[in-house]
C-alpha atoms as a PDB file:
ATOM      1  CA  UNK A   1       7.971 -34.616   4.830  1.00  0.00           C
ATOM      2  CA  UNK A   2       4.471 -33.799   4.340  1.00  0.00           C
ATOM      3  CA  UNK A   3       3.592 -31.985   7.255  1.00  0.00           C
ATOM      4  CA  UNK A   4       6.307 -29.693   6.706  1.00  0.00           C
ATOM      5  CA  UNK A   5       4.885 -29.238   3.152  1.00  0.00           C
ATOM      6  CA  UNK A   6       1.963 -28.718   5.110  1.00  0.00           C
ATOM      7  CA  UNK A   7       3.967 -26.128   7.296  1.00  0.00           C
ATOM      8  CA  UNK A   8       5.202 -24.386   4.406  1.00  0.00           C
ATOM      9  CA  UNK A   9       1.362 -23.688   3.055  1.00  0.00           C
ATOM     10  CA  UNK A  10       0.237 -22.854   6.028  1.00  0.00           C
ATOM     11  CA  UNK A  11       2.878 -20.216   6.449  1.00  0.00           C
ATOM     12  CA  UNK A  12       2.526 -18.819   3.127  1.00  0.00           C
ATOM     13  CA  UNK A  13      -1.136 -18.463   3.206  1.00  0.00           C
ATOM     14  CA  UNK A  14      -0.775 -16.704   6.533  1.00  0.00           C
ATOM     15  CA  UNK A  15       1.562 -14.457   5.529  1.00  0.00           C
ATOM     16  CA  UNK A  16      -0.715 -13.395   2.422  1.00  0.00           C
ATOM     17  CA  UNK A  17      -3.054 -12.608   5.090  1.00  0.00           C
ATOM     18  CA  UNK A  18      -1.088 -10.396   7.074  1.00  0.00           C
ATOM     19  CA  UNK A  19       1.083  -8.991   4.735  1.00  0.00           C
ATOM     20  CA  UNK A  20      -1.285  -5.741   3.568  1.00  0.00           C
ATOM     21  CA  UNK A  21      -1.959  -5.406   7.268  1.00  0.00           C
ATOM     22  CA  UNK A  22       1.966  -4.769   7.961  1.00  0.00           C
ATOM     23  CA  UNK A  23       2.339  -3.123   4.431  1.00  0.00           C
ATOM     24  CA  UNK A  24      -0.342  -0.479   6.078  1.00  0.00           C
ATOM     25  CA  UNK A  25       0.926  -0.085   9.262  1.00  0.00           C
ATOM     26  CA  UNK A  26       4.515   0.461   8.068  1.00  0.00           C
ATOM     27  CA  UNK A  27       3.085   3.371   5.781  1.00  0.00           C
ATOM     28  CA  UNK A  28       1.245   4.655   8.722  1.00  0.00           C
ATOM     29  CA  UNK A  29       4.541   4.763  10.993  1.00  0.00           C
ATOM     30  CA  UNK A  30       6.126   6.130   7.847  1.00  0.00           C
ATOM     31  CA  UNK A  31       3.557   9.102   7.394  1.00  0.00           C
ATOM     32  CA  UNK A  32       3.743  10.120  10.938  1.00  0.00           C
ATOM     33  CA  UNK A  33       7.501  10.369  11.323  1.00  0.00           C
ATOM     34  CA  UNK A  34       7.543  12.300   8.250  1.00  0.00           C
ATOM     35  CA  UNK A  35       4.685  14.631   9.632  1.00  0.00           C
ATOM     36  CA  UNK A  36       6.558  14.577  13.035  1.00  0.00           C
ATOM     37  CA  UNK A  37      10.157  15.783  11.374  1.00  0.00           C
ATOM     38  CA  UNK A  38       8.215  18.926   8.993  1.00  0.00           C
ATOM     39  CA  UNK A  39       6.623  19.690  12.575  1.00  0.00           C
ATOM     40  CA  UNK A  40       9.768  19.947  14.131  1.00  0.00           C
ATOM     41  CA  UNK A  41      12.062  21.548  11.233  1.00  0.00           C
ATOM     42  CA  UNK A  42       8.976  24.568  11.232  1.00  0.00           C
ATOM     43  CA  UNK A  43       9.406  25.123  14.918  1.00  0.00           C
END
């Protein structure tokens, strides 16, 4: 049981790391496609 403990940690400290990298790129996506729709409702 302790290297799935170990697993677990390893997991959750990785996913600390990345998670502000997705949280940005989400936003990102998010901007454009509402950028992209007022483009297209002006047109």
């Amino acid at each position: 049981m302790g290297q799935h403990s170990s697993l677990k940690g390893w997991l959750l400290s990785s996913a600390e790391e990345v998670a502000p990298w997705i949280l940005t790129a989400l936003l990102e996506q998010e901007l454009r496609r509402t950028i992209f729709t007022s483009k297209s409702k002006s047109n």
